[in-house]
C-alpha atoms as a PDB file:
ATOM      1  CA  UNK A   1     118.371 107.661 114.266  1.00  0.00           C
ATOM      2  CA  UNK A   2     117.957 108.815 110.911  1.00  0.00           C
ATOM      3  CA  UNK A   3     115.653 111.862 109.670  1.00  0.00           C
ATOM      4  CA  UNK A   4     114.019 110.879 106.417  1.00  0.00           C
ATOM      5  CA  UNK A   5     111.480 113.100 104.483  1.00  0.00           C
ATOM      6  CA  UNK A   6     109.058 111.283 102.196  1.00  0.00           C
ATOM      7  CA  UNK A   7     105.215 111.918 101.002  1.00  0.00           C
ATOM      8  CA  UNK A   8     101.941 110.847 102.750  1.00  0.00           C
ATOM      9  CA  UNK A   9     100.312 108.537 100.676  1.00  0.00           C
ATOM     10  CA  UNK A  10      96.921 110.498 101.772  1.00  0.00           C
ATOM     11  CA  UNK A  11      97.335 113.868 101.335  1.00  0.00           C
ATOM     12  CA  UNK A  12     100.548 114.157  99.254  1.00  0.00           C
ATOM     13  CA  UNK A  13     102.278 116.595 101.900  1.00  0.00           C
ATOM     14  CA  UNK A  14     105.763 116.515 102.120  1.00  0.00           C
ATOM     15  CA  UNK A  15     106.439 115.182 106.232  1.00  0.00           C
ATOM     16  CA  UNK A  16     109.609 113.398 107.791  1.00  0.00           C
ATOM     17  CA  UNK A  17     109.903 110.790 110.567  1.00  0.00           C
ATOM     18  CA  UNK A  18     113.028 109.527 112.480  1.00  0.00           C
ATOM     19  CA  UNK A  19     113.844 105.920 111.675  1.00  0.00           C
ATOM     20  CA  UNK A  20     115.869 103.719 114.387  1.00  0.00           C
ATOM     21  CA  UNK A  21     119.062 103.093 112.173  1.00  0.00           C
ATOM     22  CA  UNK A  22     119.573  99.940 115.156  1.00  0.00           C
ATOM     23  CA  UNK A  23     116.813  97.546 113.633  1.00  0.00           C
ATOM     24  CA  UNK A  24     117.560  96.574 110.511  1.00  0.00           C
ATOM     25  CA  UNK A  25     114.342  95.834 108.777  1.00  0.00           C
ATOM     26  CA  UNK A  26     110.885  97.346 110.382  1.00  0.00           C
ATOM     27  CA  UNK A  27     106.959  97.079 109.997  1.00  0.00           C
ATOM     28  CA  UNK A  28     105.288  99.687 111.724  1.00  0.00           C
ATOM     29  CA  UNK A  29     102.653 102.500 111.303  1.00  0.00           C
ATOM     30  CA  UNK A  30     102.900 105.759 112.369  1.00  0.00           C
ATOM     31  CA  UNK A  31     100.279 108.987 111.519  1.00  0.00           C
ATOM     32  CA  UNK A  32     100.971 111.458 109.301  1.00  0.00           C
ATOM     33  CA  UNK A  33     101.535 114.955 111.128  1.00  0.00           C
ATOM     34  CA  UNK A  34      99.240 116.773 108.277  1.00  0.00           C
ATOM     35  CA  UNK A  35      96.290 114.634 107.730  1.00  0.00           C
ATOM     36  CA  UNK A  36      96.832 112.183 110.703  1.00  0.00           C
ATOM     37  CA  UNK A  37      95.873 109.175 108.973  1.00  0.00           C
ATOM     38  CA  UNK A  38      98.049 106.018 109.424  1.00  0.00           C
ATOM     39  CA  UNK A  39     100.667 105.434 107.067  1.00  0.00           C
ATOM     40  CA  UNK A  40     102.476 102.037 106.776  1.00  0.00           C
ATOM     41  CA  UNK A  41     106.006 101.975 107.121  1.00  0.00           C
ATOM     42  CA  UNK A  42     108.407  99.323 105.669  1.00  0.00           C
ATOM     43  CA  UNK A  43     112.223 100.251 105.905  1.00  0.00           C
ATOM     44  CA  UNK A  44     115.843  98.203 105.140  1.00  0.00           C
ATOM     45  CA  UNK A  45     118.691  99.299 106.806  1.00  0.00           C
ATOM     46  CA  UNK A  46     122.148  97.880 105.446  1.00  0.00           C
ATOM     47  CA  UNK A  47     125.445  98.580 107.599  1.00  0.00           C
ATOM     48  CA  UNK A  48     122.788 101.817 109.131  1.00  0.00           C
ATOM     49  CA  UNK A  49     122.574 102.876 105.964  1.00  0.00           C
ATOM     50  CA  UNK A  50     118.705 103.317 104.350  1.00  0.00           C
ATOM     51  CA  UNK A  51     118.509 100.752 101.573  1.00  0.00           C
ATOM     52  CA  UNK A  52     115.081 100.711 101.206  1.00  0.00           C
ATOM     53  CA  UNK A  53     111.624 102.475 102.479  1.00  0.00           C
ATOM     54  CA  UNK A  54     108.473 102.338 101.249  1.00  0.00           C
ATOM     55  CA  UNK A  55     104.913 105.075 102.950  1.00  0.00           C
ATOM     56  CA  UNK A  56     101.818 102.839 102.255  1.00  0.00           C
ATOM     57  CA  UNK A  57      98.500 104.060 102.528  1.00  0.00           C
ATOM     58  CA  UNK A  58      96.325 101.498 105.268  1.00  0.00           C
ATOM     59  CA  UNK A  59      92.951 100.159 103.398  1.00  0.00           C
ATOM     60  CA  UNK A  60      90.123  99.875 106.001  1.00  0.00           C
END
């Protein structure tokens, strides 16, 4: 597990969220702990290293 700290594409808090290192590239959404609206998550992992990660707002 990694800890990574990023913004929320909502209310522009700073937050962090443990990643599973194990998968290597994930799709999932998970609420921000501030505003609690769903963010989309999108994250590469090369040799369990972070290569990539990207905190999308959700358009309803």
């Amino acid at each position: 597990m990694l800890e990574h700290e990023f913004q929320c594409p909502y209310c522009w808090e700073s937050i962090t969220m443990l990643l599973d290192t194990s998968v290597a590239q994930q799709t999932y959404v998970e609420d921000c702990e501030i505003c609690c609206n769903p963010i989309e998550i999108q994250v590469v992992f090369e040799n369990n290293e972070l290569h990539a990660f990207e905190a999308n707002d959700i358009e309803q």
